[in-house]
C-alpha atoms as a PDB file:
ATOM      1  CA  UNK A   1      40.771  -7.145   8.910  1.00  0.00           C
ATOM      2  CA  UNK A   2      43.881  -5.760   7.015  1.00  0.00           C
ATOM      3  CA  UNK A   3      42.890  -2.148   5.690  1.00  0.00           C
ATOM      4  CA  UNK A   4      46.051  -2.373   3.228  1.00  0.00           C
ATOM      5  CA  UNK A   5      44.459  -5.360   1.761  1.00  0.00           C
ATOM      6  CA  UNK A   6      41.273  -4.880  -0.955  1.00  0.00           C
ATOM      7  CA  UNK A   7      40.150  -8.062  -1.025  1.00  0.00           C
ATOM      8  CA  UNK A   8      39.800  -7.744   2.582  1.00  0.00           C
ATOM      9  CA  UNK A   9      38.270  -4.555   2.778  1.00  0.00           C
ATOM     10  CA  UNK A  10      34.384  -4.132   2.544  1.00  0.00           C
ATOM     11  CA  UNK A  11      33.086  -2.621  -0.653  1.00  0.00           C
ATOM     12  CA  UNK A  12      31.044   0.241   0.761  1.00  0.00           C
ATOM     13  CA  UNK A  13      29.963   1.309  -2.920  1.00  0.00           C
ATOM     14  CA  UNK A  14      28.765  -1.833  -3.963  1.00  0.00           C
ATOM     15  CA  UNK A  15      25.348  -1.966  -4.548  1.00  0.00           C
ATOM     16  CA  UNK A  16      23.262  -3.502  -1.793  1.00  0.00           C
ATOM     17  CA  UNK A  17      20.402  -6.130  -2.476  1.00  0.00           C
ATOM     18  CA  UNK A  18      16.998  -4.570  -1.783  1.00  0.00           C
ATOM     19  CA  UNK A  19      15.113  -6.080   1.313  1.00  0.00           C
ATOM     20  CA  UNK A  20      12.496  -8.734  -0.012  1.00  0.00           C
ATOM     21  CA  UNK A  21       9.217  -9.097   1.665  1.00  0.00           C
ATOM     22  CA  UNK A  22       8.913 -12.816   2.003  1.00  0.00           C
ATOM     23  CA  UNK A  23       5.724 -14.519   1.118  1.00  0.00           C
ATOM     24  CA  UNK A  24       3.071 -14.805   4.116  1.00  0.00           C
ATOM     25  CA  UNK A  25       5.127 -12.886   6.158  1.00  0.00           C
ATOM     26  CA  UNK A  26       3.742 -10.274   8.508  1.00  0.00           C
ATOM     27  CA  UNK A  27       4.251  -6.845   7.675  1.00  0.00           C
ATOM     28  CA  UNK A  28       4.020  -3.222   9.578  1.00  0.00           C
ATOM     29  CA  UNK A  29       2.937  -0.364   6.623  1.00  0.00           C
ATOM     30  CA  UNK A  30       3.994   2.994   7.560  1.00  0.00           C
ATOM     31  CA  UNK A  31       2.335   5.693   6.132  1.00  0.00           C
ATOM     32  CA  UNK A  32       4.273   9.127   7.238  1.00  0.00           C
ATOM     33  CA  UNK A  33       2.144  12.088   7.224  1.00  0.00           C
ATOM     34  CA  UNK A  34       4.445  14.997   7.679  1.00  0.00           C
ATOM     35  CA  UNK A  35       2.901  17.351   9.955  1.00  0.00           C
ATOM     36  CA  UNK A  36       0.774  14.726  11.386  1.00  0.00           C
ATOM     37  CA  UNK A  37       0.546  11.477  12.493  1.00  0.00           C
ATOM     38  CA  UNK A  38       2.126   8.380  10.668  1.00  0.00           C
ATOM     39  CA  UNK A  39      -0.660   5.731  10.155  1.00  0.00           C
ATOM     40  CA  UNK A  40       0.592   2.066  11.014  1.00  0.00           C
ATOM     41  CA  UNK A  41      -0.981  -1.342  10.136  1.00  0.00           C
ATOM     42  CA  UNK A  42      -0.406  -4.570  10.258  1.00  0.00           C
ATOM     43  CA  UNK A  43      -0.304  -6.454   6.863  1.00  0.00           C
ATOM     44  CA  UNK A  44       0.371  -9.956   5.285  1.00  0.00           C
ATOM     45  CA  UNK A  45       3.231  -9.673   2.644  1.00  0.00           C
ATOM     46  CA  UNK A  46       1.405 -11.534  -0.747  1.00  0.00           C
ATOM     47  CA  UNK A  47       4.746 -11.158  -2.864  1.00  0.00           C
ATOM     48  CA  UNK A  48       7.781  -8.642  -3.449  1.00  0.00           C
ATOM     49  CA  UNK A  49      10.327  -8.434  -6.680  1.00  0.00           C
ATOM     50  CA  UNK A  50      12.711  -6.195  -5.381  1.00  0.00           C
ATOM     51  CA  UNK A  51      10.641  -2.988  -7.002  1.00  0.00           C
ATOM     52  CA  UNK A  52       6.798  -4.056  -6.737  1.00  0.00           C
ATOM     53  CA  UNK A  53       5.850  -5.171  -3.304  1.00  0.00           C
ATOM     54  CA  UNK A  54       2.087  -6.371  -2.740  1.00  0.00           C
ATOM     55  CA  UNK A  55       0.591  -6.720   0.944  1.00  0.00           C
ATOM     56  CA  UNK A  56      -3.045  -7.709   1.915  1.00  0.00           C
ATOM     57  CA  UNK A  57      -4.412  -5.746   4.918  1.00  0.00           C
ATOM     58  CA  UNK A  58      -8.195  -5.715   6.671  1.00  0.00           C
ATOM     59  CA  UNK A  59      -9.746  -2.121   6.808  1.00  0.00           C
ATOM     60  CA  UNK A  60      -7.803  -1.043  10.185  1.00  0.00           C
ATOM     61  CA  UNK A  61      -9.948   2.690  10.564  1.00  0.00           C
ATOM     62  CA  UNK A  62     -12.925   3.105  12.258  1.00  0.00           C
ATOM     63  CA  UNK A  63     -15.941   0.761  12.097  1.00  0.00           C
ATOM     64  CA  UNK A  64     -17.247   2.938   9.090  1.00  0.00           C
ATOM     65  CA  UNK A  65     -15.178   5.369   7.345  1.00  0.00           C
ATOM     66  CA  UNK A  66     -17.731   7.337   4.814  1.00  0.00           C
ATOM     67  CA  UNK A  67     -16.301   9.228   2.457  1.00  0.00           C
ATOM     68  CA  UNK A  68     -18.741   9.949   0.381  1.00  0.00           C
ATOM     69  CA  UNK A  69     -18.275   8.353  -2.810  1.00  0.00           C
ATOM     70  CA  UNK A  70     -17.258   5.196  -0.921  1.00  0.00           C
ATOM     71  CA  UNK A  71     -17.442   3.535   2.556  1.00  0.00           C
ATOM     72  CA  UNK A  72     -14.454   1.952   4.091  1.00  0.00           C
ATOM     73  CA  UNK A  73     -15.993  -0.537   6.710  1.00  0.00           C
ATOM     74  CA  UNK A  74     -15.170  -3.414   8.757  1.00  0.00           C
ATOM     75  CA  UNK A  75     -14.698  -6.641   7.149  1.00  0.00           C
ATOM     76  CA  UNK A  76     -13.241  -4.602   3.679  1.00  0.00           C
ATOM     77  CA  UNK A  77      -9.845  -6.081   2.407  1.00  0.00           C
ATOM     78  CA  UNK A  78      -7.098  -4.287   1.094  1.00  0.00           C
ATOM     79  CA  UNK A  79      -4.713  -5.406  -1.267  1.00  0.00           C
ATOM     80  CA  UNK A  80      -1.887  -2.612  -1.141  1.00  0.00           C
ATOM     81  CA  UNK A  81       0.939  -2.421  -4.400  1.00  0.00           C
ATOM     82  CA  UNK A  82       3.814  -0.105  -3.640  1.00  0.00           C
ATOM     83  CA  UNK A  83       7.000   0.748  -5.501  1.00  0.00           C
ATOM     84  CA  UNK A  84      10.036   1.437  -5.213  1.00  0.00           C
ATOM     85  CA  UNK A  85      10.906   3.287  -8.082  1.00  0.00           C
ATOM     86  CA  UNK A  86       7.311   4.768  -8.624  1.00  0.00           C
ATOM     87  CA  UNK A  87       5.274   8.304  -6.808  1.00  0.00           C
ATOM     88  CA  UNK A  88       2.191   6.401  -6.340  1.00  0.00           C
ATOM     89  CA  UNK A  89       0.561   3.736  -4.111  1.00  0.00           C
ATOM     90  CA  UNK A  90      -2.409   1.699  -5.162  1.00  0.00           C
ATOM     91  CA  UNK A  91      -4.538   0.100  -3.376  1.00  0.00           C
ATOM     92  CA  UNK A  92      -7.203  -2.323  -4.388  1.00  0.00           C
ATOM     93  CA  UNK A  93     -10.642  -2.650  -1.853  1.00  0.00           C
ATOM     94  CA  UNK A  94     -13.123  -4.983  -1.402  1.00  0.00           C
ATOM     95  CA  UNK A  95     -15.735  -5.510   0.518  1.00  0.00           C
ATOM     96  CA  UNK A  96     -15.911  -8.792   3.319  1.00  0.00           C
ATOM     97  CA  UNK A  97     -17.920 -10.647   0.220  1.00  0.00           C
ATOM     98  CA  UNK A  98     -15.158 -10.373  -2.389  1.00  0.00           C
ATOM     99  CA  UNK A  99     -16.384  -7.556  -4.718  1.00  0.00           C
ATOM    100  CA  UNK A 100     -14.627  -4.745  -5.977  1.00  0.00           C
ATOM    101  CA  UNK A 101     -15.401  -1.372  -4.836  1.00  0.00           C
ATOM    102  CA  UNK A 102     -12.508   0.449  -6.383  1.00  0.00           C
ATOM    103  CA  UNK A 103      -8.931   1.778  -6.020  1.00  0.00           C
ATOM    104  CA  UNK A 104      -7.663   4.222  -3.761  1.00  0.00           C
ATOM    105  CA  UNK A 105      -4.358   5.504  -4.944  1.00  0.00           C
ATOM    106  CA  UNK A 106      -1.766   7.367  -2.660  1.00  0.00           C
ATOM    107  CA  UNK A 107       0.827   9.760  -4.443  1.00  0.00           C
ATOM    108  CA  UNK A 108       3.710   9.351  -2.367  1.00  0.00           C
ATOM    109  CA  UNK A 109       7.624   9.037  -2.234  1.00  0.00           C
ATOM    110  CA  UNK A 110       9.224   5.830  -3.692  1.00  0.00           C
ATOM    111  CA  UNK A 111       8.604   2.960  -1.262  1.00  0.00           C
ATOM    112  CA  UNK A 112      11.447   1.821   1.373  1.00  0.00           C
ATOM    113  CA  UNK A 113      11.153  -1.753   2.609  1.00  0.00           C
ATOM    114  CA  UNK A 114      12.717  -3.234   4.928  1.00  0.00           C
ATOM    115  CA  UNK A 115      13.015  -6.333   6.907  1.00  0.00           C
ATOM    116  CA  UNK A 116       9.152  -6.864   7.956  1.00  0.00           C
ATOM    117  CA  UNK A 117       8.545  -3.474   7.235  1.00  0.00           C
ATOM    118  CA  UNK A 118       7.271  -0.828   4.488  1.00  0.00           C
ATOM    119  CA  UNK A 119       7.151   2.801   4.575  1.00  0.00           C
ATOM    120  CA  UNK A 120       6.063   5.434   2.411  1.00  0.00           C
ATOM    121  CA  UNK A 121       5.620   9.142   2.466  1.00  0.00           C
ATOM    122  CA  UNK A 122       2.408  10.953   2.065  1.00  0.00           C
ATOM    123  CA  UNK A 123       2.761  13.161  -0.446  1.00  0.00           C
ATOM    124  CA  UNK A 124      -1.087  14.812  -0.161  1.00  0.00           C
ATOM    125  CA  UNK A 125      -2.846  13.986  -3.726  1.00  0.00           C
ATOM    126  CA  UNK A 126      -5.226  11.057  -3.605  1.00  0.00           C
ATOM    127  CA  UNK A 127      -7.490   9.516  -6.349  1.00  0.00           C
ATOM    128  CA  UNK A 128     -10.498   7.225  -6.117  1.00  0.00           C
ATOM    129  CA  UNK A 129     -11.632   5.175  -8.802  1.00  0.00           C
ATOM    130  CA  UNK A 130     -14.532   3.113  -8.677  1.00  0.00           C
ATOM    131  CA  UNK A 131     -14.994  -0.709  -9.989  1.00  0.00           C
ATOM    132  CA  UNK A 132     -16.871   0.141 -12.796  1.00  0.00           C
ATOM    133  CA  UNK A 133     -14.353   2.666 -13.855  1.00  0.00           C
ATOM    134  CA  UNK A 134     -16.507   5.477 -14.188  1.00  0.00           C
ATOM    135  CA  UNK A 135     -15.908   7.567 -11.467  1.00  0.00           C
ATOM    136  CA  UNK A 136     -12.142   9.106 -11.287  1.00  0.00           C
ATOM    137  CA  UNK A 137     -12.186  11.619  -8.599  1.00  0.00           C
ATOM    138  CA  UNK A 138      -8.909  13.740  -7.942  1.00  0.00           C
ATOM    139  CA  UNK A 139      -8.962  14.169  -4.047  1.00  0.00           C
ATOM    140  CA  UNK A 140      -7.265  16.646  -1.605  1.00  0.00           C
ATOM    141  CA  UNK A 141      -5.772  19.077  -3.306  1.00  0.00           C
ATOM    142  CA  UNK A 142      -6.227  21.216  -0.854  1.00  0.00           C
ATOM    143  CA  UNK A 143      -4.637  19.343   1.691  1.00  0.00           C
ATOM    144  CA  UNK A 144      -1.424  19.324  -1.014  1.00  0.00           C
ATOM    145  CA  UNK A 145      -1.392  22.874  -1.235  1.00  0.00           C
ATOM    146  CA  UNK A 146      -1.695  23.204   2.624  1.00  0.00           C
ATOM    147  CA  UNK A 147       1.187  20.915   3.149  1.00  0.00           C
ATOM    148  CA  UNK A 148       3.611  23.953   1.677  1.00  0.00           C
ATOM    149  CA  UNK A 149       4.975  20.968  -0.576  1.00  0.00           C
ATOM    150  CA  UNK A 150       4.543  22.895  -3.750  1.00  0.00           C
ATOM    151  CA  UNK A 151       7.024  25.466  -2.244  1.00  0.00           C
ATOM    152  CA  UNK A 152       9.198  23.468   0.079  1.00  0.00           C
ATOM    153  CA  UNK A 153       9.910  20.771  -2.219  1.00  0.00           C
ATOM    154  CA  UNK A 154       8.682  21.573  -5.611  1.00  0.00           C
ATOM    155  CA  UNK A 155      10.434  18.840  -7.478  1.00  0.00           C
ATOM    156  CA  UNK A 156       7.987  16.445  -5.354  1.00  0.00           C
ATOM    157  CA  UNK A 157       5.055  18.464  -5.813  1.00  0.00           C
ATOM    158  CA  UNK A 158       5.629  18.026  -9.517  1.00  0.00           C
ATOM    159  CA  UNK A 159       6.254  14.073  -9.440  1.00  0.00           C
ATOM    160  CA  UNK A 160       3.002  14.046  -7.296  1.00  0.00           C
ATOM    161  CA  UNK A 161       0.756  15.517  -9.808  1.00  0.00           C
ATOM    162  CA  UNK A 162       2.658  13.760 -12.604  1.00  0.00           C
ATOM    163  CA  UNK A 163       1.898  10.615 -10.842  1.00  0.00           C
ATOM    164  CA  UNK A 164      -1.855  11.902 -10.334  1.00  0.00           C
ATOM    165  CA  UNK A 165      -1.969  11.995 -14.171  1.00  0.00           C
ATOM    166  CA  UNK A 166      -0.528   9.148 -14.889  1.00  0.00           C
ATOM    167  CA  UNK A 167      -3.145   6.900 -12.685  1.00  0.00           C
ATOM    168  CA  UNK A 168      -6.005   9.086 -14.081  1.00  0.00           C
ATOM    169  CA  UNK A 169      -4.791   7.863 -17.689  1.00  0.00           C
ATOM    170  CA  UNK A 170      -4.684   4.666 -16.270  1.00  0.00           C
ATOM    171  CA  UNK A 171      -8.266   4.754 -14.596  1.00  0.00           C
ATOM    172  CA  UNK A 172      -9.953   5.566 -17.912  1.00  0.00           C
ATOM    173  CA  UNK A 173      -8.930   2.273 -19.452  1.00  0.00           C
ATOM    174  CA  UNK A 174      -8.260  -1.011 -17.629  1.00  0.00           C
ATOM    175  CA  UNK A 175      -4.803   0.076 -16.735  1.00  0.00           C
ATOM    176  CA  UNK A 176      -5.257  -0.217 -12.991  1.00  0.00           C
ATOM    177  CA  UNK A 177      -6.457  -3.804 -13.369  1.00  0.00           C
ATOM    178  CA  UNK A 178      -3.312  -4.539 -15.377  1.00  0.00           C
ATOM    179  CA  UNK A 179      -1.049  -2.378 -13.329  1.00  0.00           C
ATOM    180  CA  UNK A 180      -1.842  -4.262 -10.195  1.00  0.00           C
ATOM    181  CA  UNK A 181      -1.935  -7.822 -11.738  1.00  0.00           C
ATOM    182  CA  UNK A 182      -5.117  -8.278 -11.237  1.00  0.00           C
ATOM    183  CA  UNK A 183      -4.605  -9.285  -7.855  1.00  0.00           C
ATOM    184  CA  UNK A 184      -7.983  -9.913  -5.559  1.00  0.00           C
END
């Protein structure tokens, strides 16, 4: 390749194409936990747009996973949207038999996909709703302000607890349902 010649000469601020999760395809989610552990799982990609990417994942925890206003057990299916340009994961369960028990939403940094791959960051805040919509619990806030997030990175913290609100708002009408497509 002839540096002297442009044409010739790879456009290194050219926008690159975003890596597409194809259809069926298997998928590892990473959830990073700073401090802690990452969580990985094996998913099934259901469909990407370049922004929105949808996977489909079994309940990979232990056998029973009570948290008191729900169970995560064996058998439940979860159909995971992330974002790319959004603070928030959500994540649609159901039990082996089909029915809805709720979301569970993850505030976290913007999504990064790539090939066969998706990661997000944990960013602390959580909120459950339940299928019938009445029951919008903020969760872990004390895990958010143990994190040292507010302090170390506080332009996160604040994206976190906008994105807290704005899936609250959501919650309280059928916004999650329409947010997610209605996917099941």
């Amino acid at each position: 390749m002839d540096a002297a010649d442009p044409a010739r000469t790879p456009d290194r601020t050219a926008p690159t194409t975003p890596a597409v999760l194809a259809e069926g395809a298997p998928v590892t989610v990473t959830l990073r936990k700073p401090g802690r552990h990452d969580v990985r799982y094996p998913a099934t990609a259901v469909r990407d747009d370049g922004t929105h990417a949808v996977v489909r994942a079994p309940w990979a925890g232990p056998p029973v996973r009570d948290l008191g206003f729900t169970r995560f057990e064996r058998g439940d299916v979860f159909t995971e949207h992330y974002w790319r340009d959004r603070w928030y994961a959500v994540k649609e369960v159901r039990d082996a038999g089909g029915v809805l028990k709720g979301w569970y939403c993850d505030m976290t940094r913007p999504a990064r996909v790539t090939d066969g791959a998706l990661e997000i960051t944990d960013l602390e805040l959580d909120l459950w709703v339940s299928a019938d919509g009445r029951r919008v619990l903020r969760l872990d806030e004390d895990e958010f302000l143990a994190s040292g997030l507010p302090e170390g990175d506080p332009e996160a913290a604040v994206r976190a607890r906008r994105a807290q609100d704005e899936l609250a708002a959501l919650a309280r009408t059928d916004g999650l349902a329409v947010l997610t497509g209605h996917d099941g």
